[in-house]
Protein backbone atom coordinates (compact mmCIF):
# COMPACT_ATOMS: atom_id res chain seq x y z
CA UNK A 1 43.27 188.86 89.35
CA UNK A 2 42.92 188.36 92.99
CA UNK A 3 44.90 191.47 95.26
CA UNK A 4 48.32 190.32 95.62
CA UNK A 5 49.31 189.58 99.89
CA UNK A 6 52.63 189.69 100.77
CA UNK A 7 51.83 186.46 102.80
CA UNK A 8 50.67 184.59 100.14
CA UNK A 9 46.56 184.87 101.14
CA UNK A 10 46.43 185.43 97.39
CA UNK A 11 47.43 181.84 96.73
CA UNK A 12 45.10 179.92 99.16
CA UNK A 13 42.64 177.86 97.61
CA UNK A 14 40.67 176.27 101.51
CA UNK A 15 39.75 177.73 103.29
CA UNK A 16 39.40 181.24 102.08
CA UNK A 17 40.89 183.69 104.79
CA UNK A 18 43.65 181.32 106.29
CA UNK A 19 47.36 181.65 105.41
CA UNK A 20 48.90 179.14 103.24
CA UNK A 21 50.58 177.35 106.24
CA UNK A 22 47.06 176.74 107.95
CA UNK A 23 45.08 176.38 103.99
CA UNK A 24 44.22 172.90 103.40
CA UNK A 25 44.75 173.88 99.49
CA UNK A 26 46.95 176.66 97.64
CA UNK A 27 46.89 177.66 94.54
CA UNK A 28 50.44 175.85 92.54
CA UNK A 29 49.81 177.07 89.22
CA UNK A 30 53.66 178.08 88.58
CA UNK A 31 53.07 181.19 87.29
CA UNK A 32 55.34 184.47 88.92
CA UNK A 33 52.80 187.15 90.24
CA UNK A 34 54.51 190.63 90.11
CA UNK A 35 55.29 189.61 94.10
CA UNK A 36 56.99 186.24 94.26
CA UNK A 37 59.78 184.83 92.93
CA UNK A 38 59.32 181.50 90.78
CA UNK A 39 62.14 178.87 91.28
CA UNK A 40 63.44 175.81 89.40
CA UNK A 41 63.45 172.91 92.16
CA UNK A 42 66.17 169.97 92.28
CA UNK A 43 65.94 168.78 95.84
CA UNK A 44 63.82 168.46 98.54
CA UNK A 45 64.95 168.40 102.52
CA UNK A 46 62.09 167.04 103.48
CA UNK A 47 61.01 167.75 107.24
CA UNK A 48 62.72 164.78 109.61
CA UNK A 49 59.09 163.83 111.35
CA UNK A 50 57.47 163.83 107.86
CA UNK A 51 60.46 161.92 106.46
CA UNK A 52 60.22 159.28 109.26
CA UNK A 53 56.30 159.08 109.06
CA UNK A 54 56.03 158.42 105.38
CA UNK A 55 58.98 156.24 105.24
CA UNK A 56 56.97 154.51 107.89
CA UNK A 57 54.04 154.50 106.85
CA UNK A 58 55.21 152.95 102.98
CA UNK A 59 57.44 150.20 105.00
CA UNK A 60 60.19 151.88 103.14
CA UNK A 61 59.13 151.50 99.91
CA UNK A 62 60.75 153.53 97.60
CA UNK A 63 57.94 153.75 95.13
CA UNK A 64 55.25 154.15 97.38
CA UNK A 65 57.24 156.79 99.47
CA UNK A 66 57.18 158.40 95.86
CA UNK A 67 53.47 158.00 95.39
CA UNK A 68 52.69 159.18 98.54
CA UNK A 69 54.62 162.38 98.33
CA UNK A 70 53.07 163.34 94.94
CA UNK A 71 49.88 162.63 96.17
CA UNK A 72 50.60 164.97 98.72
CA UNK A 73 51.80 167.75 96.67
CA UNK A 74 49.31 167.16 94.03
CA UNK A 75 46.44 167.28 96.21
CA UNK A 76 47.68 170.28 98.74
CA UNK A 77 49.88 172.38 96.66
CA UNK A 78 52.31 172.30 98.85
CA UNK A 79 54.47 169.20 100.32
CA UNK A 80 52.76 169.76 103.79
CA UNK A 81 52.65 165.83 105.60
CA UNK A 82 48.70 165.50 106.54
CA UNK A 83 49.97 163.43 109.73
CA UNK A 84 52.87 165.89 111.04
CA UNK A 85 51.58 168.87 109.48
CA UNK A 86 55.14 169.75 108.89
CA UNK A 87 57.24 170.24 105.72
CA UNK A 88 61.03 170.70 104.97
CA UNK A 89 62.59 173.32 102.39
CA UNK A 90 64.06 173.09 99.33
CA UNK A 91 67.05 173.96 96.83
CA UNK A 92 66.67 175.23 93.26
CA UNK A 93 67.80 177.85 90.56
CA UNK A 94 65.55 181.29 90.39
CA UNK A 95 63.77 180.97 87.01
CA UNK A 96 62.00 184.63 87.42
CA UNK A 97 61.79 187.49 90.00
CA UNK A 98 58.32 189.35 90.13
CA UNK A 99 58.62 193.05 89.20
CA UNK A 100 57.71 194.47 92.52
CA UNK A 101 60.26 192.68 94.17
CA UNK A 102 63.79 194.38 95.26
CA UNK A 103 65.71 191.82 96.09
CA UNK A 104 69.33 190.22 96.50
CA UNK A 105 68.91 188.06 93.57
CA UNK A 106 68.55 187.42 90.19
CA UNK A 107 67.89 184.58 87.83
CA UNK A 108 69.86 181.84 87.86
CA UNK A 109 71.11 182.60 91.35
CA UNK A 110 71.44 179.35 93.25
CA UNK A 111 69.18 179.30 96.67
CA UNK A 112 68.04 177.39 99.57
CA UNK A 113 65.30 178.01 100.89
CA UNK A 114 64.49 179.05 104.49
CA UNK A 115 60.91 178.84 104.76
CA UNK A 116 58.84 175.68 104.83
CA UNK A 117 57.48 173.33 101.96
CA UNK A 118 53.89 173.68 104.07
CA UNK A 119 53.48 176.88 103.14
CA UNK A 120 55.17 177.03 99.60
CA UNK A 121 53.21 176.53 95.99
CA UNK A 122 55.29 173.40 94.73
CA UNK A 123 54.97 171.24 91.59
CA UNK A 124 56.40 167.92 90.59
CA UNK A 125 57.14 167.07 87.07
CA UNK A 126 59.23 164.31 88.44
CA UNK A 127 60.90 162.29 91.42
CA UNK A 128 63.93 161.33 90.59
CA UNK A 129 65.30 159.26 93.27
CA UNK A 130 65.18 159.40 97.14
CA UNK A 131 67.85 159.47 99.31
CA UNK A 132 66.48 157.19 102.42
CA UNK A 133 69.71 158.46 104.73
CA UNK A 134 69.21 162.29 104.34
CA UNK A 135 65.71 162.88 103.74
CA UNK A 136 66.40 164.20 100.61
CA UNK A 137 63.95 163.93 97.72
CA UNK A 138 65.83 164.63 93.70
CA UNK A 139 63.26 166.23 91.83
CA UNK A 140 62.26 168.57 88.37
CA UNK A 141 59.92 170.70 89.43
CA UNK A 142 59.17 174.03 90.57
CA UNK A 143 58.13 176.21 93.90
CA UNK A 144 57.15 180.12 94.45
CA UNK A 145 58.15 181.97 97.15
CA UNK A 146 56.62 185.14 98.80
CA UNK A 147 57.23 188.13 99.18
CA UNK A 148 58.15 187.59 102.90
CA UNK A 149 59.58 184.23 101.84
CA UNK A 150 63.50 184.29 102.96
CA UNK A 151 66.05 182.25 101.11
CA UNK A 152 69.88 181.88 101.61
CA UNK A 153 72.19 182.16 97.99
CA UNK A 154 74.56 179.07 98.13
CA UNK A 155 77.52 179.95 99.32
CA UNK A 156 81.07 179.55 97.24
CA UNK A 157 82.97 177.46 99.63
CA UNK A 158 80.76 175.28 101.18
CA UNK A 159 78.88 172.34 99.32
CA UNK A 160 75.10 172.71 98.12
CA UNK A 161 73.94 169.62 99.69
CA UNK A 162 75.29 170.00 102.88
CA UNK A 163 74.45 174.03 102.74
CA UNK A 164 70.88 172.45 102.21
CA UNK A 165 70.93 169.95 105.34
CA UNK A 166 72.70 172.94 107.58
CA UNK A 167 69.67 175.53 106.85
CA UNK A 168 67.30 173.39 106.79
CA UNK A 169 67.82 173.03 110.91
CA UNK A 170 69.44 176.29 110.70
CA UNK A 171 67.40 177.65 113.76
CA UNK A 172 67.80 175.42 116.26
CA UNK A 173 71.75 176.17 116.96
CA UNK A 174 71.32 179.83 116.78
CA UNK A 175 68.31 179.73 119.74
CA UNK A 176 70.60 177.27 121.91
CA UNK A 177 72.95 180.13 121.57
CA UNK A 178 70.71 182.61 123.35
CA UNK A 179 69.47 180.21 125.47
CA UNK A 180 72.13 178.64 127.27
CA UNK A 181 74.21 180.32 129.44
CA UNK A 182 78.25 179.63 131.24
CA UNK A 183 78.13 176.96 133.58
CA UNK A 184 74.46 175.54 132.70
CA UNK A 185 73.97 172.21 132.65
CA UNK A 186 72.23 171.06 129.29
CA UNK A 187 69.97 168.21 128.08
CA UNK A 188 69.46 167.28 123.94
CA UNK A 189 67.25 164.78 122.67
CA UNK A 190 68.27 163.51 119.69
CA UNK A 191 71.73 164.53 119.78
CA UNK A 192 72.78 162.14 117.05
CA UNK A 193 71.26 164.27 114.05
CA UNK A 194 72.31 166.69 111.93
CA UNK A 195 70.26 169.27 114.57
CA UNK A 196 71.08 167.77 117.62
CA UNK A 197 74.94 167.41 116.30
CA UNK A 198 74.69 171.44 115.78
CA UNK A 199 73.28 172.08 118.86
CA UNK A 200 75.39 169.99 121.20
CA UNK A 201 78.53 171.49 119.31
CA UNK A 202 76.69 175.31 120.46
CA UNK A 203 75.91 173.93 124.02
CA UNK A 204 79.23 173.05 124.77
CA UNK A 205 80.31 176.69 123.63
CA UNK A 206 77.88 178.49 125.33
CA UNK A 207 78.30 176.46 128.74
CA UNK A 208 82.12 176.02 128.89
CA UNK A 209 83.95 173.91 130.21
CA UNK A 210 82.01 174.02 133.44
CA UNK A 211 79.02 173.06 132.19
CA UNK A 212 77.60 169.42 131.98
CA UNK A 213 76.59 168.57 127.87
CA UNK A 214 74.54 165.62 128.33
CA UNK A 215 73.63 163.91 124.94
CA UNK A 216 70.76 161.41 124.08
CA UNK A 217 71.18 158.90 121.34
CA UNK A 218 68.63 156.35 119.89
CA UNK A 219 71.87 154.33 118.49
CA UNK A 220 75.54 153.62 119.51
CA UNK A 221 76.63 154.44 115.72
CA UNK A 222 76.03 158.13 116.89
CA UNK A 223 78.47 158.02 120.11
CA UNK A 224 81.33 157.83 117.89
CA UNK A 225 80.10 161.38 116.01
CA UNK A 226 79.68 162.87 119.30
CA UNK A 227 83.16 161.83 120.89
CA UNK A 228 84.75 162.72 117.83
CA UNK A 229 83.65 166.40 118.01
CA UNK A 230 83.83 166.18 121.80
CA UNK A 231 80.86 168.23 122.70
CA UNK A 232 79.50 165.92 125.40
CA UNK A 233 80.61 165.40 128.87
CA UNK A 234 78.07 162.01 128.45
CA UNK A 235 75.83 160.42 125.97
CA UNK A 236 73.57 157.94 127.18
CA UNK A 237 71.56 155.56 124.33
CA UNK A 238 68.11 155.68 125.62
CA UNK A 239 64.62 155.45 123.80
CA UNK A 240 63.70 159.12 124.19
CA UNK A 241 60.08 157.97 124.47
CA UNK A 242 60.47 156.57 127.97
CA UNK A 243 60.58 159.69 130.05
CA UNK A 244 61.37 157.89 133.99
CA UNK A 245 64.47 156.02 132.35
CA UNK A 246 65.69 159.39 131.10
CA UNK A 247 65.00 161.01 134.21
CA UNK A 248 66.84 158.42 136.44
CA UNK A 249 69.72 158.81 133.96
CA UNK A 250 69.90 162.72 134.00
CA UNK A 251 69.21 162.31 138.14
CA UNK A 252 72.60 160.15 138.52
CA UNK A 253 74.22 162.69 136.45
CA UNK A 254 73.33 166.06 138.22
CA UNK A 255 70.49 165.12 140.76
CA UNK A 256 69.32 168.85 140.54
CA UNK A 257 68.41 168.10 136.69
CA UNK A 258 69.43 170.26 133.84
CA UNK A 259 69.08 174.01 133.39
CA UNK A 260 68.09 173.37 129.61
CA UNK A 261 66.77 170.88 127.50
CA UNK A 262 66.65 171.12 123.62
CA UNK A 263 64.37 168.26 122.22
CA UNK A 264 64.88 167.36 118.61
CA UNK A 265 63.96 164.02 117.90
CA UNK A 266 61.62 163.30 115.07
CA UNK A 267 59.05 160.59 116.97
CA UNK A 268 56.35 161.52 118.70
CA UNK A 269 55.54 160.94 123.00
CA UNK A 270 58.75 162.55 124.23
CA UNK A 271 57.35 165.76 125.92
CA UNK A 272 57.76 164.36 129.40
CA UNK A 273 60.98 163.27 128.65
CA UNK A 274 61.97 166.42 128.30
CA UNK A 275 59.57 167.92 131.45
CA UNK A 276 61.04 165.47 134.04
CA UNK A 277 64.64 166.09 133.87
CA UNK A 278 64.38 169.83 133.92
CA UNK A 279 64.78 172.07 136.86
CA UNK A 280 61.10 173.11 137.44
CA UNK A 281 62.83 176.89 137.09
CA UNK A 282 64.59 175.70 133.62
CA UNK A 283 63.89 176.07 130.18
CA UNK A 284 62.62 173.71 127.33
CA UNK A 285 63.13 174.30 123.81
CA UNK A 286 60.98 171.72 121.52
CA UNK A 287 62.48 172.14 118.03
CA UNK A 288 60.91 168.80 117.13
CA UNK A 289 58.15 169.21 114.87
CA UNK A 290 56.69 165.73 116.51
CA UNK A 291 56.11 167.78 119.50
CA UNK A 292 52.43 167.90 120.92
CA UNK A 293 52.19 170.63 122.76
CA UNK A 294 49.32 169.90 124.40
CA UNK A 295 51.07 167.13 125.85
CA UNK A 296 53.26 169.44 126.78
CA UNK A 297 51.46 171.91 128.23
CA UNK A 298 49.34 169.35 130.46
CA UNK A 299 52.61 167.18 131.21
CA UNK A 300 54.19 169.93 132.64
CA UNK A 301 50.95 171.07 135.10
CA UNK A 302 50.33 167.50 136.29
CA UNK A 303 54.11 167.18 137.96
CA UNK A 304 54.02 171.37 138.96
CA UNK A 305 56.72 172.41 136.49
CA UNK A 306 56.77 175.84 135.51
CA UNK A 307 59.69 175.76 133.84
CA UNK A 308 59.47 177.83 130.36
CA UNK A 309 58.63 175.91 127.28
CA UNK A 310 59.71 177.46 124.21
CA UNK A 311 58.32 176.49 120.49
CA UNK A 312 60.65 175.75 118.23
CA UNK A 313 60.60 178.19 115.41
CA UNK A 314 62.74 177.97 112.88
CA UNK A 315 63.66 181.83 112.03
CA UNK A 316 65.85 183.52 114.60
CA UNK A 317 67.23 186.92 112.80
CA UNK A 318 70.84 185.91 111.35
CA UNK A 319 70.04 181.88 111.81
CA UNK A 320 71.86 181.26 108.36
CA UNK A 321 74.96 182.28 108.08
CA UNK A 322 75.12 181.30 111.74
CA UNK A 323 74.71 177.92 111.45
CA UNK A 324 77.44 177.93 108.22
CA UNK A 325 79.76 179.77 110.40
CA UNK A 326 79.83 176.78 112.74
CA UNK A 327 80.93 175.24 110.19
CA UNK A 328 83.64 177.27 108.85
CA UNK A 329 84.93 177.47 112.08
CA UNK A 330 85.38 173.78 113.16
CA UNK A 331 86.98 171.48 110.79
CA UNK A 332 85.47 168.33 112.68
CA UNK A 333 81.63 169.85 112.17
CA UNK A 334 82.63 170.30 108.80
CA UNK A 335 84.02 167.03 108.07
CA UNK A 336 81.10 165.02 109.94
CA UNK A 337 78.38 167.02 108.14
CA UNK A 338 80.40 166.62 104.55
CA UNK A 339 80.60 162.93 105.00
CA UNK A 340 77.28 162.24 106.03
CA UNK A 341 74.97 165.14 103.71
CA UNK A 342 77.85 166.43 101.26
CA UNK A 343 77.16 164.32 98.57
C-alpha cells in the first residue's frame, strides 16, 4: 500500500504529486486507511456557485441536475464542479475511525463537515431528492476525511440542517469580525444569503452604531430579511454585475466609498463592483467562490487601487462555533435561518 499523507497525496489518482484539491482524480474506494475517518453521507451543501451553475446549466432539471452531479462524482472522486472548481461540504454519521487517529469522535457521532467536497473521496449509492432552495443534495453514500480534515459534531440544541447551512459559510462571519473595525463604513454583495445575512448581522456589530451597513440585494424578497434583523442602515437591489451603478449608489451614500467590502454573491463578473466603491486605502474580502481573481487583480491596477484584496478562505481558527454562537445569541438570526434551512 501506498505511504499514507496526512493530506491525502495518498488518495490522488491525476496527476501524481498534486493534492487532492488541485488532482483531477482521487482515489474513492471507501475503504478507512489507518489515517482517515470513513463517514456515512445523508446530505450534501453543495457550494452556492456550483449550485447555481449546474442548476443552470440543466435549466433546472431535477433529473439532469442529478445526472450531472453523479457524473461528476463518479468521474472525479470527489463532487468538485469542473466549471467553478468549487465544492460544498457535507453531513453524515462516522461509520469507522482509522487506528492512528486520536480524535474527538467516535462512531456513530453525528458531523458536519468543514472542509470541502473538492478535496474529499465521496461515493453515491443514491440521490435521493434535491432541495432547489438550499442547495442541498439527500443522498446514501459515503465520504473519507483526512487526517487534517476538520469536522464540527452536531450540536444538541441547534437543528442539523440549519447547523449544516451555518458551517458551511461558517468563515466568512468570523473574518468580517477581524476585519471591520468601530465606525467603518461597510459594503456586502450578496447580502440576501445565508452568508451575506451572517455577515451583515457581524458588520453591524463590529461597526456600531456609527458605522454605515450598506447591503446589496439581487431581489426585494430579501429587504424584508434584512429590515427584520436590522443590520443595514440601506439596502439597495442592484445587479451586482454592473459595477458603475453600484458605485454611483455607494457614492450618494458616503462619497468617500466604503472602508470594507465583503463580496459573496455566487455569479461571476462582480470584481469591479467590489474595486470601485472601495476607498483605494480599504479592504476587499472575496468570499465568493465565483471570484476571478485575475480580474481582480488587473481591475484593481487599471483604476490605481491598492486597496488590500483578501481571498476568501473558509478556515479562520474557531470559525464554527462562532458562526453558531451568532446564532444562539440573536433570536431573529435564529428564527430567519430556521425558517429558511431548518427543515
Amino acid at each position: 500500500m501506498k505511504e499514507l499523507c496526512k493530506y491525502g497525496t495518498h488518495r490522488v489518482i491525476n496527476p501524481v504529486g498534486v493534492l487532492p484539491q488541485a488532482a483531477d482524480k482521487i482515489d474513492n474506494t471507501m475503504i478507512c486507511y489507518d489515517n482517515e475517518i470513513l463517514v456515512d453521507v445523508d446530505t450534501l451543501n453543495i457550494d452556492s456557485a456550483s449550485f447555481t451553475q449546474i442548476k443552470n446549466a440543466c435549466d433546472k432539471d431535477i433529473e439532469q441536475m442529478k445526472e450531472m452531479i453523479e457524473n461528476i462524482v463518479n468521474n472525479k472522486g470527489k463532487m468538485q464542479n469542473p466549471v467553478t472548481g468549487s465544492g460544498g461540504m457535507f453531513l453524515g454519521k462516522i461509520k469507522e475511525v482509522g487506528k492512528n487517529l486520536s480524535v474527538d469522535v467516535k462512531p456513530n457521532d453525528y458531523i458536519a463537515s468543514l472542509v470541502s467536497l473538492s478535496l474529499t473521496p465521496l461515493k453515491i449509492e443514491k440521490i435521493l431528492s434535491i432541495d432547489m432552495k438550499n442547495d442541498k443534495v439527500k443522498i446514501i453514500g459515503q465520504a473519507i476525511l483526512f487526517e487534517t480534515g476538520i469536522y464540527a459534531k452536531i450540536p444538541d440544541d441547534l437543528p442539523a440542517n440549519l447547523v449544516l447551512s451555518a458551517l458551511d459559510v461558517a468563515g466568512a462571519a468570523a473574518q468580517v469580525e477581524k476585519l471591520v473595525k468601530p465606525n467603518d463604513n461597510v459594503l456586502i454583495l450578496g447580502a440576501g444569503g445565508k452568508s451575506g445575512i451572517l455577515c451583515a448581522y457581524q458588520a453591524r456589530k463590529s461597526a456600531g452604531p456609527n458605522g454605515k451597513i450598506i447591503a446589496l440585494v439581487h431581489s426585494e424578497k430579501n429587504i424584508k430579511d434584512l429590515e427584520k434583523l436590522g443590520v443595514s442602515d440601506y439596502t439597495l437591489v442592484a445587479d451586482a454585475t454592473k459595477p458603475m451603478e453600484i458605485y454611483h449608489m455607494v457614492k450618494e451614500i458616503t462619497p468617500e466609498l466604503v472602508d470594507v467590502t465583503i463580496n459573496v454573491v455566487n455569479v461571476p463578473n462582480t470584481e469591479m463592483s467590489s474595486i470601485l466603491p472601495t476607498k483605494t486605502s480599504g479592504t476587499i474580502y472575496f468570499f465568493s467562490m465565483a471570484t476571478s481573481f485575475t480580474k481582480a487583480a488587473l481591475g484593481a491596477e487599471g483604476i490605481a487601487s491598492e486597496a488590500l484584496m483578501i481571498i476568501g478562505n473558509g478556515y479562520t481558527k474557531g470559525h464554527a462555533e462562532f458562526t453558531l454562537n451568532l446564532l444562539r445569541e440573536s433570536p431573529d438570526l435564529y428564527e430567519l435561518f430556521n425558517e429558511r434551512y431548518g427543515n
